[in-house]
C-alpha atoms as a PDB file:
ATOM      1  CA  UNK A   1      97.503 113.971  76.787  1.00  0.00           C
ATOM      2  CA  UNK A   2      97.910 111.457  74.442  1.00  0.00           C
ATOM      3  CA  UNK A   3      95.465 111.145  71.269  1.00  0.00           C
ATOM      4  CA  UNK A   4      93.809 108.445  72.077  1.00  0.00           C
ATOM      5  CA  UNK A   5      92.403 110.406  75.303  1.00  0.00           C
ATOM      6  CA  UNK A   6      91.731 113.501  73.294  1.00  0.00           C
ATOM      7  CA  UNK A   7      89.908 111.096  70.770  1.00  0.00           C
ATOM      8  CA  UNK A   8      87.876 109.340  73.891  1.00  0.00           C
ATOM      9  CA  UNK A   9      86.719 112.867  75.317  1.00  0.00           C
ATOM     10  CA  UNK A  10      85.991 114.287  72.184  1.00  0.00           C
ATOM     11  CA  UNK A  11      83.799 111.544  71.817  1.00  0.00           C
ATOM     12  CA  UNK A  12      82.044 112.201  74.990  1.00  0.00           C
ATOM     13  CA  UNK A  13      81.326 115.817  74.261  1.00  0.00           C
ATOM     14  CA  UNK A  14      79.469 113.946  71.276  1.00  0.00           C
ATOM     15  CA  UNK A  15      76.957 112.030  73.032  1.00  0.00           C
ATOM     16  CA  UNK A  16      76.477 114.194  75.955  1.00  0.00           C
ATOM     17  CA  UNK A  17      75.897 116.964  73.930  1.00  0.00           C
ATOM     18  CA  UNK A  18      73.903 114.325  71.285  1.00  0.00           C
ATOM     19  CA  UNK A  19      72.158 112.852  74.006  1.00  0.00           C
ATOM     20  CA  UNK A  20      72.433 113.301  77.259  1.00  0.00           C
ATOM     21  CA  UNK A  21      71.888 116.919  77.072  1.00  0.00           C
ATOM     22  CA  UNK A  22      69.186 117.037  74.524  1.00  0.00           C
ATOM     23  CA  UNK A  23      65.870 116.268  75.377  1.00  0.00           C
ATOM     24  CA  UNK A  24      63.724 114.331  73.255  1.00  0.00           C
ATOM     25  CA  UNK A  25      60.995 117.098  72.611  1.00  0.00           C
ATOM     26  CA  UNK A  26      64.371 119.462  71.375  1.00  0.00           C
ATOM     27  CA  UNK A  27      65.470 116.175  69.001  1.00  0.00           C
ATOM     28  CA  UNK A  28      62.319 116.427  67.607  1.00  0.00           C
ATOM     29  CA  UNK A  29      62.140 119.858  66.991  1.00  0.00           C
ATOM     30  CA  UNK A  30      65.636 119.853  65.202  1.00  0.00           C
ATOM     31  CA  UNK A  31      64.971 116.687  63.096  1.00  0.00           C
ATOM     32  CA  UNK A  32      61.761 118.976  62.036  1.00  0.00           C
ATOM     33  CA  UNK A  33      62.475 122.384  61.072  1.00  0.00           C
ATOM     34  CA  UNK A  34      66.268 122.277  60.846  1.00  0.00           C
ATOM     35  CA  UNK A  35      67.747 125.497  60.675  1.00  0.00           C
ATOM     36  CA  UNK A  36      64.560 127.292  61.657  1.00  0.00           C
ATOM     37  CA  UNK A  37      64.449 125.212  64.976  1.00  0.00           C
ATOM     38  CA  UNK A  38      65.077 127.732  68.012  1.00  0.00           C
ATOM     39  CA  UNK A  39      66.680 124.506  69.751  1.00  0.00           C
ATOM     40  CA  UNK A  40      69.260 124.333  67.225  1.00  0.00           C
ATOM     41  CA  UNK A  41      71.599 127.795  68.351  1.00  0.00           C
ATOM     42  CA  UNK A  42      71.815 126.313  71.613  1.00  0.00           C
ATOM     43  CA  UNK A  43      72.558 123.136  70.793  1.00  0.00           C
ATOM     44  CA  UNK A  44      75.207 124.166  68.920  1.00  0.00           C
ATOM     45  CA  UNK A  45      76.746 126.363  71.524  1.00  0.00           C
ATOM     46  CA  UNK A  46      76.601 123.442  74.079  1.00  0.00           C
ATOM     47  CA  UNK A  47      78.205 121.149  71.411  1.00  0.00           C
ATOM     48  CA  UNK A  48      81.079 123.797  70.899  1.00  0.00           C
ATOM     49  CA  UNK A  49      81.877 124.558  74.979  1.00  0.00           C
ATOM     50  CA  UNK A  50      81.609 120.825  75.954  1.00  0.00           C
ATOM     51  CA  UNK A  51      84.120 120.289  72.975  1.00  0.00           C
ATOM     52  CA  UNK A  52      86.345 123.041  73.569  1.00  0.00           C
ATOM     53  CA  UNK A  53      86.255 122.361  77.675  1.00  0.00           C
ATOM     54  CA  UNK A  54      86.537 118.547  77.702  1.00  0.00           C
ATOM     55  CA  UNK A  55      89.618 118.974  75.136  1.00  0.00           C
ATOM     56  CA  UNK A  56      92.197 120.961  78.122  1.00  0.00           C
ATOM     57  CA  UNK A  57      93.401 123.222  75.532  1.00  0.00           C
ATOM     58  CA  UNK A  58      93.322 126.535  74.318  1.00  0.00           C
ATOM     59  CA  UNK A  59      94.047 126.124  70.856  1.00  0.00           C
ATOM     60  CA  UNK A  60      91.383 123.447  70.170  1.00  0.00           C
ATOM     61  CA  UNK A  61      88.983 126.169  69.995  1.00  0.00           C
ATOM     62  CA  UNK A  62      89.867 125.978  65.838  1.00  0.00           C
ATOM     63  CA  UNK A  63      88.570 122.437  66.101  1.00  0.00           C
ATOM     64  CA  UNK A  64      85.627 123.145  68.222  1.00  0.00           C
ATOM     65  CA  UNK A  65      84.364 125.505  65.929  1.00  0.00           C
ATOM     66  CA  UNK A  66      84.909 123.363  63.268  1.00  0.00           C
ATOM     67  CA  UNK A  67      82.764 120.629  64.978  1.00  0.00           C
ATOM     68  CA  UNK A  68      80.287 122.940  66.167  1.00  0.00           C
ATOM     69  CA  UNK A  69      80.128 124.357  62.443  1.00  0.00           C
ATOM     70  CA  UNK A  70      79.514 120.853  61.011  1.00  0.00           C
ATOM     71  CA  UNK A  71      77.479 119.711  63.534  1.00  0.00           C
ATOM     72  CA  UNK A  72      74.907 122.531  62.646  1.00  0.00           C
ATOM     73  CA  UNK A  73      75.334 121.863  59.188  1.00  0.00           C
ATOM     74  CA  UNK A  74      74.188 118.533  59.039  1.00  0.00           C
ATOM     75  CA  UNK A  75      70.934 118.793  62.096  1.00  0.00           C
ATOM     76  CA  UNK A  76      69.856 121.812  59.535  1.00  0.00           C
ATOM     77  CA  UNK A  77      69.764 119.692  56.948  1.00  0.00           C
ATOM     78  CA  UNK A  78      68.429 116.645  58.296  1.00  0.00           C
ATOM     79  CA  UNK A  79      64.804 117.473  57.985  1.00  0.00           C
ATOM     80  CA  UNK A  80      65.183 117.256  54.332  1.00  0.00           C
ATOM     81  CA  UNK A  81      67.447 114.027  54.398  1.00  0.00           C
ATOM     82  CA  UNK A  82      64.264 112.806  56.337  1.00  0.00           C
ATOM     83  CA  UNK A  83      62.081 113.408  53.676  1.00  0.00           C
ATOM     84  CA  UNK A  84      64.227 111.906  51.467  1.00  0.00           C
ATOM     85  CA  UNK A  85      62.230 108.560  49.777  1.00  0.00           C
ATOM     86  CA  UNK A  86      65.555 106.279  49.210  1.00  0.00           C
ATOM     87  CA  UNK A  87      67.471 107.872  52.493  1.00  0.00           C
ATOM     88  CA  UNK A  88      64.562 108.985  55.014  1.00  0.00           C
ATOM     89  CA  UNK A  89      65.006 105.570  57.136  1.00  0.00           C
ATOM     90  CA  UNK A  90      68.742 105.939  57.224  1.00  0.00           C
ATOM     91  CA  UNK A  91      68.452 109.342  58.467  1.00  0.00           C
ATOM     92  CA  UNK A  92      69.327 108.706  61.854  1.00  0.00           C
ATOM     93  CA  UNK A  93      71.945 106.612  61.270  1.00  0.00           C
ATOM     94  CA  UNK A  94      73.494 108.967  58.709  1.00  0.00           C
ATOM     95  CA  UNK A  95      73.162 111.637  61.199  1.00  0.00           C
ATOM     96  CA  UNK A  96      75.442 110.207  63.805  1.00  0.00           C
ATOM     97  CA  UNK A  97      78.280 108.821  61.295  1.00  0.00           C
ATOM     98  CA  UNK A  98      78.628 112.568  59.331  1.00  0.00           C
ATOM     99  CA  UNK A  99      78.710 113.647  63.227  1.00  0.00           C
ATOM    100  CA  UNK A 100      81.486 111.049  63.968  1.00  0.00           C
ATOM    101  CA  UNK A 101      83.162 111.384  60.440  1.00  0.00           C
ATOM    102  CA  UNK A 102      83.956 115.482  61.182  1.00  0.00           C
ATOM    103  CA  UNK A 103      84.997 114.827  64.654  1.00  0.00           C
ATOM    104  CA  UNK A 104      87.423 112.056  63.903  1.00  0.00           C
ATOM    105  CA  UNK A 105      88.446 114.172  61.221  1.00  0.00           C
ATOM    106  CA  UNK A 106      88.909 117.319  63.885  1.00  0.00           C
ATOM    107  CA  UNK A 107      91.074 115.544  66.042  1.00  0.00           C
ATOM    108  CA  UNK A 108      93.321 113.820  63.376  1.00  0.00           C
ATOM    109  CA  UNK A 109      94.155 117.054  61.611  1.00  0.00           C
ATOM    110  CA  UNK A 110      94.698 118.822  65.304  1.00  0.00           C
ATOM    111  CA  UNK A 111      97.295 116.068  66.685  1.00  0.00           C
ATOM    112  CA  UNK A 112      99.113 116.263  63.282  1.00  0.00           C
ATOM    113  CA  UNK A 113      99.664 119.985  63.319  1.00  0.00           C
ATOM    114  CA  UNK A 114      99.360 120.929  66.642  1.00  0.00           C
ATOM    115  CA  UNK A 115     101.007 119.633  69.723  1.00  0.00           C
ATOM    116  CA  UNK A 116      98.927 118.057  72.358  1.00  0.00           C
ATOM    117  CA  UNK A 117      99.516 120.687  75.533  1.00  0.00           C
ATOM    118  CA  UNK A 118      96.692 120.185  77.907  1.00  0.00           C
ATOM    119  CA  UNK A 119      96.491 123.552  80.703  1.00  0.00           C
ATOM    120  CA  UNK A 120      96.266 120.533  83.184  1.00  0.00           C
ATOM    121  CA  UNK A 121      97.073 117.252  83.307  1.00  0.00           C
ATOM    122  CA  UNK A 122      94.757 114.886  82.146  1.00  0.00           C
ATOM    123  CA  UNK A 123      93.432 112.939  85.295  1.00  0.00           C
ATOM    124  CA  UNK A 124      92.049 109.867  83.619  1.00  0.00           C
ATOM    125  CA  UNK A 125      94.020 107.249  81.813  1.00  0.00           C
ATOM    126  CA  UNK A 126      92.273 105.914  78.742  1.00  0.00           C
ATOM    127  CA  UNK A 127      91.251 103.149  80.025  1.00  0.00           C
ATOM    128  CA  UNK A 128      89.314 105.038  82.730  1.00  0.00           C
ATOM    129  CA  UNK A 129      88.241 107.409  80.121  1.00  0.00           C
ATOM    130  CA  UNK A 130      86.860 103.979  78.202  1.00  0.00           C
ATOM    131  CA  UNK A 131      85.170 103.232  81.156  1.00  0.00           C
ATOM    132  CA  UNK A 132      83.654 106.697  81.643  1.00  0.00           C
ATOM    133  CA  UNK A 133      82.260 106.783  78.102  1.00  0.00           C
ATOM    134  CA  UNK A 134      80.844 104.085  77.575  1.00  0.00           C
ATOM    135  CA  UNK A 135      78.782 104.539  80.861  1.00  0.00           C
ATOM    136  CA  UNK A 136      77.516 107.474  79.603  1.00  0.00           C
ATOM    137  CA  UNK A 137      76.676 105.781  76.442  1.00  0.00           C
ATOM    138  CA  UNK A 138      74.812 102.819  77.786  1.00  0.00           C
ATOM    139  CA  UNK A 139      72.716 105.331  79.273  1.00  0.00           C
ATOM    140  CA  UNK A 140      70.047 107.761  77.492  1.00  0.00           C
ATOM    141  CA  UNK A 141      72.478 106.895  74.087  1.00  0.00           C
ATOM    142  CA  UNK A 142      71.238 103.370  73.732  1.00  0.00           C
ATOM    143  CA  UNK A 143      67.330 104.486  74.738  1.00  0.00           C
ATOM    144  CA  UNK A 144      67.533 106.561  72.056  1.00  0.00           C
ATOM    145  CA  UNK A 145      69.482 103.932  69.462  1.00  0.00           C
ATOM    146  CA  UNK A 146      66.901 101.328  70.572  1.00  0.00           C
ATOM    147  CA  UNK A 147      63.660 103.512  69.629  1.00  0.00           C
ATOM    148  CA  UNK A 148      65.518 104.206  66.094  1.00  0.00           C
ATOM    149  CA  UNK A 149      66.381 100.741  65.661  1.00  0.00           C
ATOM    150  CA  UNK A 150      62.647 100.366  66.349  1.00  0.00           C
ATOM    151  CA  UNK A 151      61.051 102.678  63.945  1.00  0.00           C
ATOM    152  CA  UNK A 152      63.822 101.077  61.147  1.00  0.00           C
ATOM    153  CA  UNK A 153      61.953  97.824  61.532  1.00  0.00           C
ATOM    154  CA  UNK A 154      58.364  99.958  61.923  1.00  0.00           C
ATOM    155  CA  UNK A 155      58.624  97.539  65.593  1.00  0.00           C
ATOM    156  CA  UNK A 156      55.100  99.207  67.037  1.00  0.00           C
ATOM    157  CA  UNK A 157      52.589  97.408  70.829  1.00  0.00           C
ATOM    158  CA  UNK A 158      49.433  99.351  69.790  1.00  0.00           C
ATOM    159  CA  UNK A 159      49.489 102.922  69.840  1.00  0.00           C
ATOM    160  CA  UNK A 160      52.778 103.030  71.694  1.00  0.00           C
ATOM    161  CA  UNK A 161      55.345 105.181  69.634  1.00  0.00           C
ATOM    162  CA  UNK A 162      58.114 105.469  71.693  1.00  0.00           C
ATOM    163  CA  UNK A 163      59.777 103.670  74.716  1.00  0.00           C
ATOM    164  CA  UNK A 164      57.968 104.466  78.103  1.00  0.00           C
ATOM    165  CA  UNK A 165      59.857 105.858  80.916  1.00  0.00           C
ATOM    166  CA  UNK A 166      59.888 102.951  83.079  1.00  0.00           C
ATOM    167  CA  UNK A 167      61.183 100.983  79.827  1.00  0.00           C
ATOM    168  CA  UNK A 168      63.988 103.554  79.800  1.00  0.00           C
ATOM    169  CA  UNK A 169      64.673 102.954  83.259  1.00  0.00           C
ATOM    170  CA  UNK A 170      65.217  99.663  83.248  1.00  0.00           C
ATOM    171  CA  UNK A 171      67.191  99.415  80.356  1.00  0.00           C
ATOM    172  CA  UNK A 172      69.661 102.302  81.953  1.00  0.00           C
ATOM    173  CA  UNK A 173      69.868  99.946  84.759  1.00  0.00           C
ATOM    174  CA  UNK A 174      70.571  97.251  83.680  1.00  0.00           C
ATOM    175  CA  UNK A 175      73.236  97.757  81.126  1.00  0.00           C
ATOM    176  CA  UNK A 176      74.992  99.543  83.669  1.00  0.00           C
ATOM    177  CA  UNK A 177      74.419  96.749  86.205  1.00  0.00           C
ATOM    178  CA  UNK A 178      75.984  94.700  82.853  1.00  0.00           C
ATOM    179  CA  UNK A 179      79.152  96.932  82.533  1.00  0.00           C
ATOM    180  CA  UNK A 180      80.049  96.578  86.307  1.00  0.00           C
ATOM    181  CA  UNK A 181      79.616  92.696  85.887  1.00  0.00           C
ATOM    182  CA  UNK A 182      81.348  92.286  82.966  1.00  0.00           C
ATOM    183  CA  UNK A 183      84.402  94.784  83.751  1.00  0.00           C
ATOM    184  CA  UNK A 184      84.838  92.211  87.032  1.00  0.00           C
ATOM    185  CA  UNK A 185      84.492  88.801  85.491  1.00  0.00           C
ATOM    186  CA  UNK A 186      81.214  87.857  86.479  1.00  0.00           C
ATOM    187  CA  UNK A 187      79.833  86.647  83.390  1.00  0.00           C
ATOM    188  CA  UNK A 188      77.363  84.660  85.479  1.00  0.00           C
ATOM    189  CA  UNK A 189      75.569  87.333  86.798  1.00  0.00           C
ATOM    190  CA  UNK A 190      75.090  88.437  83.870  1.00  0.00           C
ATOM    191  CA  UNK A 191      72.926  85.453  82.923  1.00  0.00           C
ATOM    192  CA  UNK A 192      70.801  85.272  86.603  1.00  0.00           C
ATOM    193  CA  UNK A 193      70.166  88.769  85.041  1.00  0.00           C
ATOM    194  CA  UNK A 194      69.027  88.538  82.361  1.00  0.00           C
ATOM    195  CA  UNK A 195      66.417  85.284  83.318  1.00  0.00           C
ATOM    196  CA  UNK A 196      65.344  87.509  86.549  1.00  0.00           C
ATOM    197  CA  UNK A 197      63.927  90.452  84.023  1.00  0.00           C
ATOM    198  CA  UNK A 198      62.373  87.627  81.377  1.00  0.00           C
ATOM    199  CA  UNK A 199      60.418  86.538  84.458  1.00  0.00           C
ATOM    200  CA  UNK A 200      58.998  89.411  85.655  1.00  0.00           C
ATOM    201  CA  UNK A 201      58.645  90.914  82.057  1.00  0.00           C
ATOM    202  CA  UNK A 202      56.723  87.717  81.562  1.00  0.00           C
ATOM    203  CA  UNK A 203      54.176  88.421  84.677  1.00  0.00           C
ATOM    204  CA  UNK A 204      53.573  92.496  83.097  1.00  0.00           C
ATOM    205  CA  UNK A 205      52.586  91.071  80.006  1.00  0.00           C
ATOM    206  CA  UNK A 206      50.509  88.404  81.530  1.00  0.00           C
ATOM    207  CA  UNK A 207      48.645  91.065  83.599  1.00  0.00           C
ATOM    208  CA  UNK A 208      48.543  93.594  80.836  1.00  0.00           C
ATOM    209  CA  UNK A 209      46.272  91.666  78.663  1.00  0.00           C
ATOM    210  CA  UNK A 210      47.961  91.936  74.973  1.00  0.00           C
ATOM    211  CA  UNK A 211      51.259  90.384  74.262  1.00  0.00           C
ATOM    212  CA  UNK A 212      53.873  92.556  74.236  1.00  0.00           C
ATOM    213  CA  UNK A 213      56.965  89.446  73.825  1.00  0.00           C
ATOM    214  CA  UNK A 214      58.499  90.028  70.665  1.00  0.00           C
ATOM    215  CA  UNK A 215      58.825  93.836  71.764  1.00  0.00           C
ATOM    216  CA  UNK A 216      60.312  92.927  75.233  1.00  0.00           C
ATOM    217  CA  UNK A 217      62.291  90.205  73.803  1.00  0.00           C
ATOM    218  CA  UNK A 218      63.860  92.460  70.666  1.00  0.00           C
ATOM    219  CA  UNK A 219      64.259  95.480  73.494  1.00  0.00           C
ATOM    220  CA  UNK A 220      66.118  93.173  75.631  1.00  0.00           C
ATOM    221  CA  UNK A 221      68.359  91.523  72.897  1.00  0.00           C
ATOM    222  CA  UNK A 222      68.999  94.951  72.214  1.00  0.00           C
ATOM    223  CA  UNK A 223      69.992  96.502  75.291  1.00  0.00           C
ATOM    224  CA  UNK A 224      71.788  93.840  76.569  1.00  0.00           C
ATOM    225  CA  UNK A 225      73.903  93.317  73.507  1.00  0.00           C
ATOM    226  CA  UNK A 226      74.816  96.922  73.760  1.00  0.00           C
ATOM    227  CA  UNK A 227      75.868  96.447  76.962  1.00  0.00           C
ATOM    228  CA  UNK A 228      77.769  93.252  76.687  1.00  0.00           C
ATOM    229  CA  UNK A 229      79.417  94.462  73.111  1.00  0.00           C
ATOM    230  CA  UNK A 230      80.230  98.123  75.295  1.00  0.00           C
ATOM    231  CA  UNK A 231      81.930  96.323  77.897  1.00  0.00           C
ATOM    232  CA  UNK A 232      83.371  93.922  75.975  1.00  0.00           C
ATOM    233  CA  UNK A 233      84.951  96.404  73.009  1.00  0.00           C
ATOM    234  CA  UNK A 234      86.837  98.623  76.283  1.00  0.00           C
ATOM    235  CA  UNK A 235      88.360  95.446  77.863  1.00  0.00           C
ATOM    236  CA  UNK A 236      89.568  94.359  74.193  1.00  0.00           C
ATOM    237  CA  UNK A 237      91.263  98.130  73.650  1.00  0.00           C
ATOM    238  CA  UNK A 238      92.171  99.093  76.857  1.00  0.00           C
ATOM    239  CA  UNK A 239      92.366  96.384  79.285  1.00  0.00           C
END
């Protein structure tokens, strides 16, 4: 295992553990009461096994805890950070790159002290590891960045505070419909895409009665530019 890998599928504990594994009523239970949350414990136990597991090796059980430990440090505090007058509409934002800070931090300090001895053999190359990740994070990752992104700008259609499911759907979709295209060449695709869902985006709102176009259009920039910058950052580092 090289540390590169261990870096990708540390990474990947992160967001399924962040993300995919969380549900958004358990998000908003931690972001509220912190360290009295009865989500929390459990989220931290699932952040330390899919750490410890993902990593092949015994001894990164130090490092998992230390993950684990941060990790609960800074969701605990986070309800106060989002009271916070100056900070409150970074909070999110802040959140992830403390989370990313301490892991980065986990695995530099492991690879320089301990030798990288995997109890199997590591059966994806990093770029395939690349490849799985940022699938995963195209998926329920970049619903959730695009609602924060949203609340940021205070982006609101009504009464709507949060992305529908359908909404979800289709942006899962099609940023991993983007990936595939863009990881073999076919750019154009990409573009009959993109005009195919302004069309039929255009026909909802028509029949909906209110006009929803800067959200669809900002939602679409959005996901699509996560996808194409996803796709895009593997093939510049790995290809």
């Amino acid at each position: 295992m090289t540390f590169t890998q261990l870096l990708l599928v540390q990474l990947l504990a992160h967001i399924l553990t962040d993300f995919t594994f969380q549900s958004y009523q358990q998000a908003k239970d931690k972001n509220e009461k912190g360290f009295k949350s009865k989500f929390l414990k459990w989220h931290i136990l699932i952040m330390f096994l899919s750490s410890w597991i993902l990593s092949f090796q015994w001894k990164f059980v130090f490092a998992s805890l230390f993950i684990a430990l941060t990790h609960w440090l800074v969701d605990g505090l986070k309800p106060y950070l989002n009271q916070n007058k100056w900070l409150g509409k970074y909070a999110f934002f802040i959140d992830q790159g403390l989370h990313l800070f301490f892991l980065a931090i986990s695995v530099v300090v492991y690879d320089k002290w301990f030798a990288l001895e995997p109890i199997i053999d590591m059966p994806l190359s990093e770029k395939w590891l690349a490849i799985v990740l940022v699938f995963v994070f195209c998926g329920k990752t970049c619903n959730v960045f695009i609602k924060e992104i949203f609340q940021f700008f205070d982006i609101k259609v009504g009464n709507t505070e949060d992305l529908p499911n359908a909404g979800r759907l289709i942006g899962l979709t099609e940023r991993w419909l983007i990936l595939v295209f863009v990881f073999i060449n076919q750019f154009a695709a990409v573009g009959f895409l993109l005009a195919s869902k302004s069309i039929l985006r255009y026909k909802s709102e028509q029949e909906e009665g209110f006009n929803k176009t800067e959200y669809v259009l900002i939602g679409t920039l959005l996901s699509f530019g996560l996808g194409i910058g996803s796709a895009i950052l593997v093939q510049l580092l790995f290809w």
